[in-house]
PDB file of N, CA and C in Angstrom:
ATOM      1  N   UNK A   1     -19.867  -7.941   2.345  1.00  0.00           N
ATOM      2  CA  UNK A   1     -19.249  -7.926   3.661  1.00  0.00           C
ATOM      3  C   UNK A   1     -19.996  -8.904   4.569  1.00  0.00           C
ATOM      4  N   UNK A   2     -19.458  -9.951   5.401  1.00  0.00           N
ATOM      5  CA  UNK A   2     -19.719 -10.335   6.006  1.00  0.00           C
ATOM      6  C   UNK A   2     -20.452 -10.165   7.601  1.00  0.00           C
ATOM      7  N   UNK A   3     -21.277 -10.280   8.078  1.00  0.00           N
ATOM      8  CA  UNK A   3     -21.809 -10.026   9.418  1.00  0.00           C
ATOM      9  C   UNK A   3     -20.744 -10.208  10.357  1.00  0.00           C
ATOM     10  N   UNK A   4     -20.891  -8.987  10.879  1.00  0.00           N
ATOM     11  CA  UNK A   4     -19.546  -9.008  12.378  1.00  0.00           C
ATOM     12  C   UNK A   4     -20.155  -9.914  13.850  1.00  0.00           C
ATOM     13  N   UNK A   5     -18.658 -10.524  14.144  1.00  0.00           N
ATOM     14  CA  UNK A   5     -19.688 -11.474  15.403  1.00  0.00           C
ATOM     15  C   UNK A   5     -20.168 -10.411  16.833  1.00  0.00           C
ATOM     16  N   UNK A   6     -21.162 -11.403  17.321  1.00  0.00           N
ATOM     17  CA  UNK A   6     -21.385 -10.410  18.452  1.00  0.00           C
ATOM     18  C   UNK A   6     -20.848 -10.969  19.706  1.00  0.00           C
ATOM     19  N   UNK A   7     -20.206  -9.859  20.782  1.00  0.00           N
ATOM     20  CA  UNK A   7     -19.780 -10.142  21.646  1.00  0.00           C
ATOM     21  C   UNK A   7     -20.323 -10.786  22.781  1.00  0.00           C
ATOM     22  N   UNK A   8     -20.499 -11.456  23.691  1.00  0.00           N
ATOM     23  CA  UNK A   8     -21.061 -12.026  24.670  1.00  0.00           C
ATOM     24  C   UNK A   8     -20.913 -11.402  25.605  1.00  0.00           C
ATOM     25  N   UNK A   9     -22.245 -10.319  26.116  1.00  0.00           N
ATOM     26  CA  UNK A   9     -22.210  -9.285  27.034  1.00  0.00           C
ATOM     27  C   UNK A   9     -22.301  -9.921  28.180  1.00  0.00           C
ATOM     28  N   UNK A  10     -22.170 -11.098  28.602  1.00  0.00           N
ATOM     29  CA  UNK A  10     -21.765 -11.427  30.118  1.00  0.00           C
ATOM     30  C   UNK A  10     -19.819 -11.383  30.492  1.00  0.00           C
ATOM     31  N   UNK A  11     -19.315 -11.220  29.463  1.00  0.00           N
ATOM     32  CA  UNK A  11     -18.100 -11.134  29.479  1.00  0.00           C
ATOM     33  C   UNK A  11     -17.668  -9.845  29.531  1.00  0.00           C
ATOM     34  N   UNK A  12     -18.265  -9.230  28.391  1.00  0.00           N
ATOM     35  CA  UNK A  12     -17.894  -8.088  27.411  1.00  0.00           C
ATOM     36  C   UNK A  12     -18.051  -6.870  28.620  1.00  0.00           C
ATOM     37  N   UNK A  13     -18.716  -6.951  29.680  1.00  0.00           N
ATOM     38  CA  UNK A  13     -18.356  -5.601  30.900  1.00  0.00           C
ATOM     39  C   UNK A  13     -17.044  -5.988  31.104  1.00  0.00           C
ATOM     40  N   UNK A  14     -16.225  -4.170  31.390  1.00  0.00           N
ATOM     41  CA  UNK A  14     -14.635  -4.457  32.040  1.00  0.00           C
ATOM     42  C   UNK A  14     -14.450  -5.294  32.960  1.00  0.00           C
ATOM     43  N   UNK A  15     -15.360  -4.976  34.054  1.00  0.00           N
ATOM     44  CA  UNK A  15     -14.878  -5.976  35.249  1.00  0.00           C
ATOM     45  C   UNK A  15     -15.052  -7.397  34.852  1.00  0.00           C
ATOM     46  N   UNK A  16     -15.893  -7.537  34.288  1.00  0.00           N
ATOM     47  CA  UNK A  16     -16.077  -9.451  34.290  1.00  0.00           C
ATOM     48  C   UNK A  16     -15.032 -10.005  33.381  1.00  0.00           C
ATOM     49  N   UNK A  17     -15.198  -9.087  32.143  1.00  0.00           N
ATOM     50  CA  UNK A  17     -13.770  -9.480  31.243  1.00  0.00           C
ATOM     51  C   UNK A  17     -12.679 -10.258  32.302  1.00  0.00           C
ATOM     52  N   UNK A  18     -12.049  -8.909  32.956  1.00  0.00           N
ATOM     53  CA  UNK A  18     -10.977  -8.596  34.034  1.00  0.00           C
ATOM     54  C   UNK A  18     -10.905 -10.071  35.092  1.00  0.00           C
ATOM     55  N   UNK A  19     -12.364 -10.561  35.405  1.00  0.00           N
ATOM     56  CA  UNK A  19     -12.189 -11.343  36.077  1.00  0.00           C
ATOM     57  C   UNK A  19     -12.407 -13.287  35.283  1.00  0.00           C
ATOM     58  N   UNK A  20     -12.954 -12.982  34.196  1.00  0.00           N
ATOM     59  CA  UNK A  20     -12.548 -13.994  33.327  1.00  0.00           C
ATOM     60  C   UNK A  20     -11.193 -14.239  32.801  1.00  0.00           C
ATOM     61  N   UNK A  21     -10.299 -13.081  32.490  1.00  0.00           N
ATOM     62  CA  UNK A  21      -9.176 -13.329  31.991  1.00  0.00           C
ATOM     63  C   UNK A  21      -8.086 -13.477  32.630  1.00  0.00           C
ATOM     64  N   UNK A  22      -8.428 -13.226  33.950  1.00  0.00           N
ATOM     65  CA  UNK A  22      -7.892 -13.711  35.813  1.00  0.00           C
ATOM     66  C   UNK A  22      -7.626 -15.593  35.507  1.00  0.00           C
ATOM     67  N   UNK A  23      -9.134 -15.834  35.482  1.00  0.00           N
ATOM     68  CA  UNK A  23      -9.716 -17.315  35.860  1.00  0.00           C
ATOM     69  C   UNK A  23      -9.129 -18.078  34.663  1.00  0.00           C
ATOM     70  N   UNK A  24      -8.817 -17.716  33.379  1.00  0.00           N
ATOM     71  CA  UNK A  24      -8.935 -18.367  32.348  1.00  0.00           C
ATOM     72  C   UNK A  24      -6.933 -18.677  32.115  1.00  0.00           C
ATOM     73  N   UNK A  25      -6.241 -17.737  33.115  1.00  0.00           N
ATOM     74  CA  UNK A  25      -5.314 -17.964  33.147  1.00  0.00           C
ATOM     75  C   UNK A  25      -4.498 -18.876  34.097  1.00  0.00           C
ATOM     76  N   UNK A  26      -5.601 -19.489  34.767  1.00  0.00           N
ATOM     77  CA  UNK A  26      -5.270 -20.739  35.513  1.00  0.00           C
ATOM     78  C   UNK A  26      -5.571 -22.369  35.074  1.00  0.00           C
ATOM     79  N   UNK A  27      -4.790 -22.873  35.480  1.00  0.00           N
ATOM     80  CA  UNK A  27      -5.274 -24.116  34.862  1.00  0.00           C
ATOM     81  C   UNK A  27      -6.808 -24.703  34.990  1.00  0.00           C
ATOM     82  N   UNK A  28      -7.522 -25.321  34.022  1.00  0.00           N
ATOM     83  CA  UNK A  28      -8.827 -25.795  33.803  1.00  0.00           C
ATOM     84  C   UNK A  28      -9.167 -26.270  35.630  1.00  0.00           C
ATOM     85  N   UNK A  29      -7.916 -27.073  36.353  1.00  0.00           N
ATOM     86  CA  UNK A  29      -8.813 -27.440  37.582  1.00  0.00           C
ATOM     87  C   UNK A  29      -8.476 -26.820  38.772  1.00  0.00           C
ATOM     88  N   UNK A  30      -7.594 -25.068  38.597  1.00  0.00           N
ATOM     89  CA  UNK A  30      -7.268 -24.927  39.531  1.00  0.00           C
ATOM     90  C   UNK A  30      -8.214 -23.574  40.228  1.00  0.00           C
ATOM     91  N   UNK A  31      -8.645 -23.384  41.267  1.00  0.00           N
ATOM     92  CA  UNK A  31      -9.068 -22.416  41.690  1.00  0.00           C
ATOM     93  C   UNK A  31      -8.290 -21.463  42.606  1.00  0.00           C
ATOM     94  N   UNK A  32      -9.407 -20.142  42.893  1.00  0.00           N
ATOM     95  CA  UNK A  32      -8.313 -19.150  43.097  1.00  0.00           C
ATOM     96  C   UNK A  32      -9.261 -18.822  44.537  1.00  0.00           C
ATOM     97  N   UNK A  33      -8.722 -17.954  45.654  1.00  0.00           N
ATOM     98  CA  UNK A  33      -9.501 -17.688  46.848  1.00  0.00           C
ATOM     99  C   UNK A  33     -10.168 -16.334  46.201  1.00  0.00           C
ATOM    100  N   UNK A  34     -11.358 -16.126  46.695  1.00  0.00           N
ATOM    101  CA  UNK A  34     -11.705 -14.769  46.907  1.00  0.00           C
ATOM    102  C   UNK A  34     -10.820 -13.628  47.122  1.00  0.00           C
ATOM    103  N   UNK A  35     -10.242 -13.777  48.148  1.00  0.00           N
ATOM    104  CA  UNK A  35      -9.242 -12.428  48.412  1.00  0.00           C
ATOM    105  C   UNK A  35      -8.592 -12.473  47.841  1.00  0.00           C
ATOM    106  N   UNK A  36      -7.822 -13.627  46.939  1.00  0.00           N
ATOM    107  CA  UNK A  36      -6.573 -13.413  46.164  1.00  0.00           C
ATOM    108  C   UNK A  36      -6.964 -13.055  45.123  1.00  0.00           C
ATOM    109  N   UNK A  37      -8.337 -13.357  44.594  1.00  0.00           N
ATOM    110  CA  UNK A  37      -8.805 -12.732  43.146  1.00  0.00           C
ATOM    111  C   UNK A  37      -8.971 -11.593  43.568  1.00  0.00           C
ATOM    112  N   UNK A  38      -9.380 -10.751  44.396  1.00  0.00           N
ATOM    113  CA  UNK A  38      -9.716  -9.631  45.027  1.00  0.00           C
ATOM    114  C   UNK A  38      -8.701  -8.633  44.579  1.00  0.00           C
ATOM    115  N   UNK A  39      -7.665  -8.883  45.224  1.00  0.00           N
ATOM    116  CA  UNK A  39      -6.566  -8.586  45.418  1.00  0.00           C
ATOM    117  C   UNK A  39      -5.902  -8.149  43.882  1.00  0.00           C
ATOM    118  N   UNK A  40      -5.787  -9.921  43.209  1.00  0.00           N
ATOM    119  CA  UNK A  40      -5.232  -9.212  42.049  1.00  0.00           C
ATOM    120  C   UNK A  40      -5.801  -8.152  40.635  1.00  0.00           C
ATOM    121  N   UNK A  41      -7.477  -8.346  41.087  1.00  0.00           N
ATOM    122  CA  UNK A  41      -7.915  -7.237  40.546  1.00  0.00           C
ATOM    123  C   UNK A  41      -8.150  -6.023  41.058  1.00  0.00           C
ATOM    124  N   UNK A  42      -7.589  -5.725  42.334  1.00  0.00           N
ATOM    125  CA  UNK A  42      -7.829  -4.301  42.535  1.00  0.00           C
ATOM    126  C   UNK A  42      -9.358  -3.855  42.921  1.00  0.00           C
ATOM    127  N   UNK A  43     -10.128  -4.626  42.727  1.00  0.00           N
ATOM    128  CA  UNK A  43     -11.508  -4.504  43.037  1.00  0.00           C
ATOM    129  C   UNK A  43     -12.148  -4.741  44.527  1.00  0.00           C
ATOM    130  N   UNK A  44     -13.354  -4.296  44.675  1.00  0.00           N
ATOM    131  CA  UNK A  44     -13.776  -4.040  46.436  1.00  0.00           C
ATOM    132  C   UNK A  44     -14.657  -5.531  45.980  1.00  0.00           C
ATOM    133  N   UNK A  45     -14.822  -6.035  47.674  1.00  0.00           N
ATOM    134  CA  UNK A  45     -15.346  -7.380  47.433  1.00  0.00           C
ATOM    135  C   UNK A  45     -16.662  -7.018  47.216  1.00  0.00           C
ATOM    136  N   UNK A  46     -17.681  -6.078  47.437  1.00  0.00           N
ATOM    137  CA  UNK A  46     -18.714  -6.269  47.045  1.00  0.00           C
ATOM    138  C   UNK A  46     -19.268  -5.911  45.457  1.00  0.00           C
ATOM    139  N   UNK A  47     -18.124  -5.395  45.123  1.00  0.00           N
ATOM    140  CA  UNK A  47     -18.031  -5.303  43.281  1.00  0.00           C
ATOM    141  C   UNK A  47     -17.701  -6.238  42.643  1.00  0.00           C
ATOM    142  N   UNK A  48     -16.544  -7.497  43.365  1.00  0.00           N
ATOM    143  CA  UNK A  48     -16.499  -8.824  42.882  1.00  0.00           C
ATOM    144  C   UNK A  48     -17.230  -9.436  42.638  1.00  0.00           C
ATOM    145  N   UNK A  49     -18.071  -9.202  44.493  1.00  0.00           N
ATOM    146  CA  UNK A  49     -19.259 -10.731  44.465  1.00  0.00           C
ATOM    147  C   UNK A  49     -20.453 -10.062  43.608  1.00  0.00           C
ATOM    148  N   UNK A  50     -20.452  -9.062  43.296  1.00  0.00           N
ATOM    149  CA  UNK A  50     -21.433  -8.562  41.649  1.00  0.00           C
ATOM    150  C   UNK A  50     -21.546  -9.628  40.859  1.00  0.00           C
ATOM    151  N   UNK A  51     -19.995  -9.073  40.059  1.00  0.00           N
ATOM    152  CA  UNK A  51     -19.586  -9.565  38.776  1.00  0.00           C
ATOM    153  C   UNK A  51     -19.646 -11.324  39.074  1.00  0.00           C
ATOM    154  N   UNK A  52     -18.935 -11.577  40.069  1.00  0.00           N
ATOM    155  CA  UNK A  52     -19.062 -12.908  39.828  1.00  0.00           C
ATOM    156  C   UNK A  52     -20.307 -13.924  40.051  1.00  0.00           C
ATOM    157  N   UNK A  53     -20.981 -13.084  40.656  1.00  0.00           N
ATOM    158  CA  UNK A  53     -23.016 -13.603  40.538  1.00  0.00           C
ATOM    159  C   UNK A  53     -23.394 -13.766  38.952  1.00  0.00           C
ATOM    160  N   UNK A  54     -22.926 -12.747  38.440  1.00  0.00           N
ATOM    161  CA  UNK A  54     -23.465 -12.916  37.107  1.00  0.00           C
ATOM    162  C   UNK A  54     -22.510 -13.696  36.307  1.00  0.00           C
ATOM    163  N   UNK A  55     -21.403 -13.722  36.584  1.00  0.00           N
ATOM    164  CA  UNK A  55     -20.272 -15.167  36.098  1.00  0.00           C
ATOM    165  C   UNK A  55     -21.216 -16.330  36.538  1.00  0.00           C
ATOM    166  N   UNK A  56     -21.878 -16.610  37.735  1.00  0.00           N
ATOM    167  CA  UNK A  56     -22.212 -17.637  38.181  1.00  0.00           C
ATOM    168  C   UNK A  56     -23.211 -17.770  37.506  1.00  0.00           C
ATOM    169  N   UNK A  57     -24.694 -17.178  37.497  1.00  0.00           N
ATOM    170  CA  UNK A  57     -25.778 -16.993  36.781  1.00  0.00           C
ATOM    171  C   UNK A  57     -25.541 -17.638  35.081  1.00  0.00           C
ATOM    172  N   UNK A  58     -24.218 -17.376  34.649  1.00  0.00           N
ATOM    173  CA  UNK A  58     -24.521 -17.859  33.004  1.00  0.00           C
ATOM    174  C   UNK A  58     -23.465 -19.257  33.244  1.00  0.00           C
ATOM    175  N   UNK A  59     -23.375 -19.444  34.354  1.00  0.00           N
ATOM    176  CA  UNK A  59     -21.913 -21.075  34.881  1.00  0.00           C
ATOM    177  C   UNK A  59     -21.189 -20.519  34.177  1.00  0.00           C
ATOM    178  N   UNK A  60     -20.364 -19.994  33.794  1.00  0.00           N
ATOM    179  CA  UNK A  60     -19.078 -19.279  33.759  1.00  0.00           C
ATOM    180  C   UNK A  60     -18.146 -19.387  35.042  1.00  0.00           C
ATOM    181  N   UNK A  61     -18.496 -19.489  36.093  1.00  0.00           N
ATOM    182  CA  UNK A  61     -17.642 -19.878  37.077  1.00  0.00           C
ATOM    183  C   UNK A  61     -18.139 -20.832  38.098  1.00  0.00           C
ATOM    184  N   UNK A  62     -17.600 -21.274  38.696  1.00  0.00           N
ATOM    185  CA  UNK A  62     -18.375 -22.321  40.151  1.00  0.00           C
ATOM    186  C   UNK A  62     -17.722 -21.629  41.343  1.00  0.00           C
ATOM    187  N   UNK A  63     -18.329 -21.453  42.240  1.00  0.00           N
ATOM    188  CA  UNK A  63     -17.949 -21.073  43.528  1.00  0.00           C
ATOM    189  C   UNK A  63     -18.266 -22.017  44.391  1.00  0.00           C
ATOM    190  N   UNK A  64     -17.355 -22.565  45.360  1.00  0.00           N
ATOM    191  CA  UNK A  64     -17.194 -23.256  45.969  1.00  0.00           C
ATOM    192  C   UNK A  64     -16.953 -22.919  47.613  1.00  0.00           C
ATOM    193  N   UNK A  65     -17.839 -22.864  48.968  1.00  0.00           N
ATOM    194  CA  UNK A  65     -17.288 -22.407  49.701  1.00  0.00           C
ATOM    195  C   UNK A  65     -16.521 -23.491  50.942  1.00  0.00           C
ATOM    196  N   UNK A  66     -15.834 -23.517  51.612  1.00  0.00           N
ATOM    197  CA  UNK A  66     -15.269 -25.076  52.204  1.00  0.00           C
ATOM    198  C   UNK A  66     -14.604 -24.577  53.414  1.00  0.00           C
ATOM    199  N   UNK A  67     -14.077 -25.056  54.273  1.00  0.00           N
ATOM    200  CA  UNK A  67     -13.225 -24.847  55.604  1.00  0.00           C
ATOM    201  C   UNK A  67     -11.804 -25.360  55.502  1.00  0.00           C
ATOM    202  N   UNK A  68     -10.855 -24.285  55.879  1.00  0.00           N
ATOM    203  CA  UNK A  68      -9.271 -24.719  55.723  1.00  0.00           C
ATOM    204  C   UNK A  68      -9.328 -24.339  56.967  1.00  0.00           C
ATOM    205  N   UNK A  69      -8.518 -25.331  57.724  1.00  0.00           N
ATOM    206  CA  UNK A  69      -8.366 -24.892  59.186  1.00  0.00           C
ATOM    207  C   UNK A  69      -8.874 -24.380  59.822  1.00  0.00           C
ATOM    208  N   UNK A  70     -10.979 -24.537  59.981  1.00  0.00           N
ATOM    209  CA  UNK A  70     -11.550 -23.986  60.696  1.00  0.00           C
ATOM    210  C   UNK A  70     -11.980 -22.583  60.044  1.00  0.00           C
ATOM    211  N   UNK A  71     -11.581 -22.406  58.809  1.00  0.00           N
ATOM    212  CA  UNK A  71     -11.918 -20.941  58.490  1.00  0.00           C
ATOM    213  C   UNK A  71     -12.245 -20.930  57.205  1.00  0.00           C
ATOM    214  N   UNK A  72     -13.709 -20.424  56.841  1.00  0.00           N
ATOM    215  CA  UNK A  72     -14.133 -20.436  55.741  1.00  0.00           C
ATOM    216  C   UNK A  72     -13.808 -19.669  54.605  1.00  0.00           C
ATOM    217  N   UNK A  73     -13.669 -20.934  53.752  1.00  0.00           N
ATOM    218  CA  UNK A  73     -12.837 -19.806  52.348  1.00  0.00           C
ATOM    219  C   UNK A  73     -13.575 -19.932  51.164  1.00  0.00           C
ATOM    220  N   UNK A  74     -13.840 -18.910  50.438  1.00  0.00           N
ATOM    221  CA  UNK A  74     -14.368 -19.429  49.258  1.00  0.00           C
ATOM    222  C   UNK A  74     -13.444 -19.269  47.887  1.00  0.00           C
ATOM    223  N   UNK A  75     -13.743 -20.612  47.099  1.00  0.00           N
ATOM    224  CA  UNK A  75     -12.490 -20.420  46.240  1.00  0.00           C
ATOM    225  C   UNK A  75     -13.914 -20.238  44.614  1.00  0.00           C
ATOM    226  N   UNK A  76     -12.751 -19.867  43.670  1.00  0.00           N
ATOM    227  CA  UNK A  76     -13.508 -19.129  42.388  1.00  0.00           C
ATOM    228  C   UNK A  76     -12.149 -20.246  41.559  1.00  0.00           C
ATOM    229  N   UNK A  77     -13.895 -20.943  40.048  1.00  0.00           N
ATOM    230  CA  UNK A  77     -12.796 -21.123  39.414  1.00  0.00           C
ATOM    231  C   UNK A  77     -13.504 -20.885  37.760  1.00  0.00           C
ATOM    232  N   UNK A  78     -13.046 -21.388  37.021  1.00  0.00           N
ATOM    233  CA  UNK A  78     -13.715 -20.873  35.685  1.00  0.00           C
ATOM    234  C   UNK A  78     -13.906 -22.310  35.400  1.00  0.00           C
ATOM    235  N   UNK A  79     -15.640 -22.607  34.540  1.00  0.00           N
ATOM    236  CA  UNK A  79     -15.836 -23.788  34.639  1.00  0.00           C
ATOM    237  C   UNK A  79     -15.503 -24.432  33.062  1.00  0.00           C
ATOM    238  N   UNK A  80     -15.853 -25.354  32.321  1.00  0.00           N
ATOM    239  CA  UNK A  80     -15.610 -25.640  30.880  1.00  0.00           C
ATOM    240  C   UNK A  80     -16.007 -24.338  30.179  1.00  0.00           C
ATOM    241  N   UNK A  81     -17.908 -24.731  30.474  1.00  0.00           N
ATOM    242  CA  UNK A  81     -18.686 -23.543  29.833  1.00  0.00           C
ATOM    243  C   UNK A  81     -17.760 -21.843  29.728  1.00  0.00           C
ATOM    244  N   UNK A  82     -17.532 -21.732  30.924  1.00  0.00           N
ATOM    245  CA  UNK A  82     -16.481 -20.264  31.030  1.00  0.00           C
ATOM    246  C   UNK A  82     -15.867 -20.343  29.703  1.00  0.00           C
ATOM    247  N   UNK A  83     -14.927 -21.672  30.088  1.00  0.00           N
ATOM    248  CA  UNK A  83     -13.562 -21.378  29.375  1.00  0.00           C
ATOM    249  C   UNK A  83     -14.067 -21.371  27.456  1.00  0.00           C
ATOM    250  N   UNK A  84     -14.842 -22.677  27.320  1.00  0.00           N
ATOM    251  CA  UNK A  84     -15.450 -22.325  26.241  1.00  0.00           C
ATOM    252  C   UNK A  84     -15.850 -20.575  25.604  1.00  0.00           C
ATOM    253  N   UNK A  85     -16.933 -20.104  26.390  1.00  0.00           N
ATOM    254  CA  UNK A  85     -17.312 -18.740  26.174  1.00  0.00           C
ATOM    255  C   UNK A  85     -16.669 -17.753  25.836  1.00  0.00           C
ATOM    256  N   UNK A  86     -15.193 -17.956  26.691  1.00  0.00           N
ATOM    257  CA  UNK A  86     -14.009 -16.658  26.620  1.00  0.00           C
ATOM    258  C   UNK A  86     -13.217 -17.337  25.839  1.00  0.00           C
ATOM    259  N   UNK A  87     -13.620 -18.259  24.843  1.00  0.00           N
ATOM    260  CA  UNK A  87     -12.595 -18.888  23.716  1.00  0.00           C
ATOM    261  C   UNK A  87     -13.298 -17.885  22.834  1.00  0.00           C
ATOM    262  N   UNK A  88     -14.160 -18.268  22.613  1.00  0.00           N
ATOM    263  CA  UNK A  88     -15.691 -17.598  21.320  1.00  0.00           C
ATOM    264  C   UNK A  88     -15.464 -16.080  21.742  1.00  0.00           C
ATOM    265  N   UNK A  89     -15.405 -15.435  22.493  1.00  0.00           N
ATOM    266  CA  UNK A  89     -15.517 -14.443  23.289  1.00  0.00           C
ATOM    267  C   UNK A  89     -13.810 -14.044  22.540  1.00  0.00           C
ATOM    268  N   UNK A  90     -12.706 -14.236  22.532  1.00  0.00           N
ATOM    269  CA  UNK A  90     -11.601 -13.975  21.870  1.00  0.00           C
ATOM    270  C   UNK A  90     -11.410 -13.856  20.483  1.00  0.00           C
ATOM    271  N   UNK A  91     -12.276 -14.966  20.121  1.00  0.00           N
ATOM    272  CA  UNK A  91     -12.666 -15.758  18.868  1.00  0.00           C
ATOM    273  C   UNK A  91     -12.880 -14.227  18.006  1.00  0.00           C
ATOM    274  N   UNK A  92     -14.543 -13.963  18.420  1.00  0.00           N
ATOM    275  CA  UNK A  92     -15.233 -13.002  17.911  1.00  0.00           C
ATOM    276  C   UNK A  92     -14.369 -11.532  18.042  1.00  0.00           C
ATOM    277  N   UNK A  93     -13.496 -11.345  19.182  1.00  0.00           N
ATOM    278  CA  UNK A  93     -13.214  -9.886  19.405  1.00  0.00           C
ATOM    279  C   UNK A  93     -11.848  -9.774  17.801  1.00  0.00           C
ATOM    280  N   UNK A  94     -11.459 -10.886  17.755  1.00  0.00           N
ATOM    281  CA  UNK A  94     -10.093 -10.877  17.016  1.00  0.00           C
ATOM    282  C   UNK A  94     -10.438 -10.511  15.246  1.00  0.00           C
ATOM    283  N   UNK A  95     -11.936 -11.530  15.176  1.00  0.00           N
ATOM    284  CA  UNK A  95     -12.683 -10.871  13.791  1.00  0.00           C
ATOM    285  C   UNK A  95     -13.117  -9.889  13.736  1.00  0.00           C
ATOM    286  N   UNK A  96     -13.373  -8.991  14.592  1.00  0.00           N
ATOM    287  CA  UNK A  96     -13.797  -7.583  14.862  1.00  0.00           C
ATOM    288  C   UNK A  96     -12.719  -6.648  14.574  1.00  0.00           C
ATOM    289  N   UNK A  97     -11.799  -7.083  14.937  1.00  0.00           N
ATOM    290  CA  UNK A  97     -10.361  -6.312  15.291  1.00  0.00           C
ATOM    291  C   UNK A  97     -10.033  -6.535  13.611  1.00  0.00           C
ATOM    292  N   UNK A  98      -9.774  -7.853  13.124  1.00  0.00           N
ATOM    293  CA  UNK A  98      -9.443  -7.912  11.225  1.00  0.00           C
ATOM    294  C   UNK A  98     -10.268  -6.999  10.517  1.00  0.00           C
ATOM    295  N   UNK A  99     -11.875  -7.134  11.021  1.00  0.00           N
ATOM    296  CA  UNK A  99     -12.592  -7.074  10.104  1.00  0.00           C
ATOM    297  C   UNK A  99     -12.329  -5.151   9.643  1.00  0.00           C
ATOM    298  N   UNK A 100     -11.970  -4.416  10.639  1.00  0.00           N
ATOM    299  CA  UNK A 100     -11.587  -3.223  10.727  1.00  0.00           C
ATOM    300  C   UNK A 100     -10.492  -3.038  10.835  1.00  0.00           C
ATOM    301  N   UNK A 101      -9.315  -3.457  10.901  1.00  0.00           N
ATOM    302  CA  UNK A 101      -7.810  -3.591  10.728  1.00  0.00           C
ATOM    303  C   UNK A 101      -7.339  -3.097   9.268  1.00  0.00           C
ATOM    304  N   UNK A 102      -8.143  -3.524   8.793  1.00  0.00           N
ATOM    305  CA  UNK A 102      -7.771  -4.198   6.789  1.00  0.00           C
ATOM    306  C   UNK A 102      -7.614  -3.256   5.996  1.00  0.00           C
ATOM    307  N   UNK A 103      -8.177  -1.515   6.541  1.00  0.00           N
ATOM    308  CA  UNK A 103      -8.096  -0.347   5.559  1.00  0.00           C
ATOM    309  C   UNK A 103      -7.470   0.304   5.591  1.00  0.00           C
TER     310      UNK A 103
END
């Protein structure tokens, strides 16, 4: 039997999953606002800006903060590295899923 892969526990918590698989469903250069990621996860902003510290901490995401009309916004996006990670990160969950599927 082959060695099962291991998951990449910066992903592998619900929420970050949740907010990688947010980010990973946008195009490579598009970013998303805070509140609207907020929003579509259902999550309180200070449980976001958690998860997404530690998105940031492994570059998994870039945060960017900037002024639209005088009013500061910060936008979230998923960077290569991210998108890479939650490839491998799919990669590995799907051999996990065969490797125990099969009986």
């Amino acid at each position: 039997m082959s060695e099962l892969p291991q998951l990449d526990p910066v992903i592998h918590a619900q929420a970050r999953l949740r907010v990688t698989v947010a980010l990973a469903g946008l195009h490579s250069s598009d970013q998303i606002t805070f509140p609207r990621l907020q929003q579509l996860l259902d999550m309180t902003a200070g449980n976001l800006s958690t998860h997404l510290r530690k998105l940031e901490d492994a570059e998994y995401v870039e945060i960017t903060k900037a002024y639209e009309h005088r009013t500061p916004v910060t936008l979230v996006r998923l960077t290569a590295a991210g998108r890479a990670a939650f490839e491998s990160y799919t990669k590995a969950l799907h051999q996990l899923l065969d490797a125990t599927g099969g009986d």
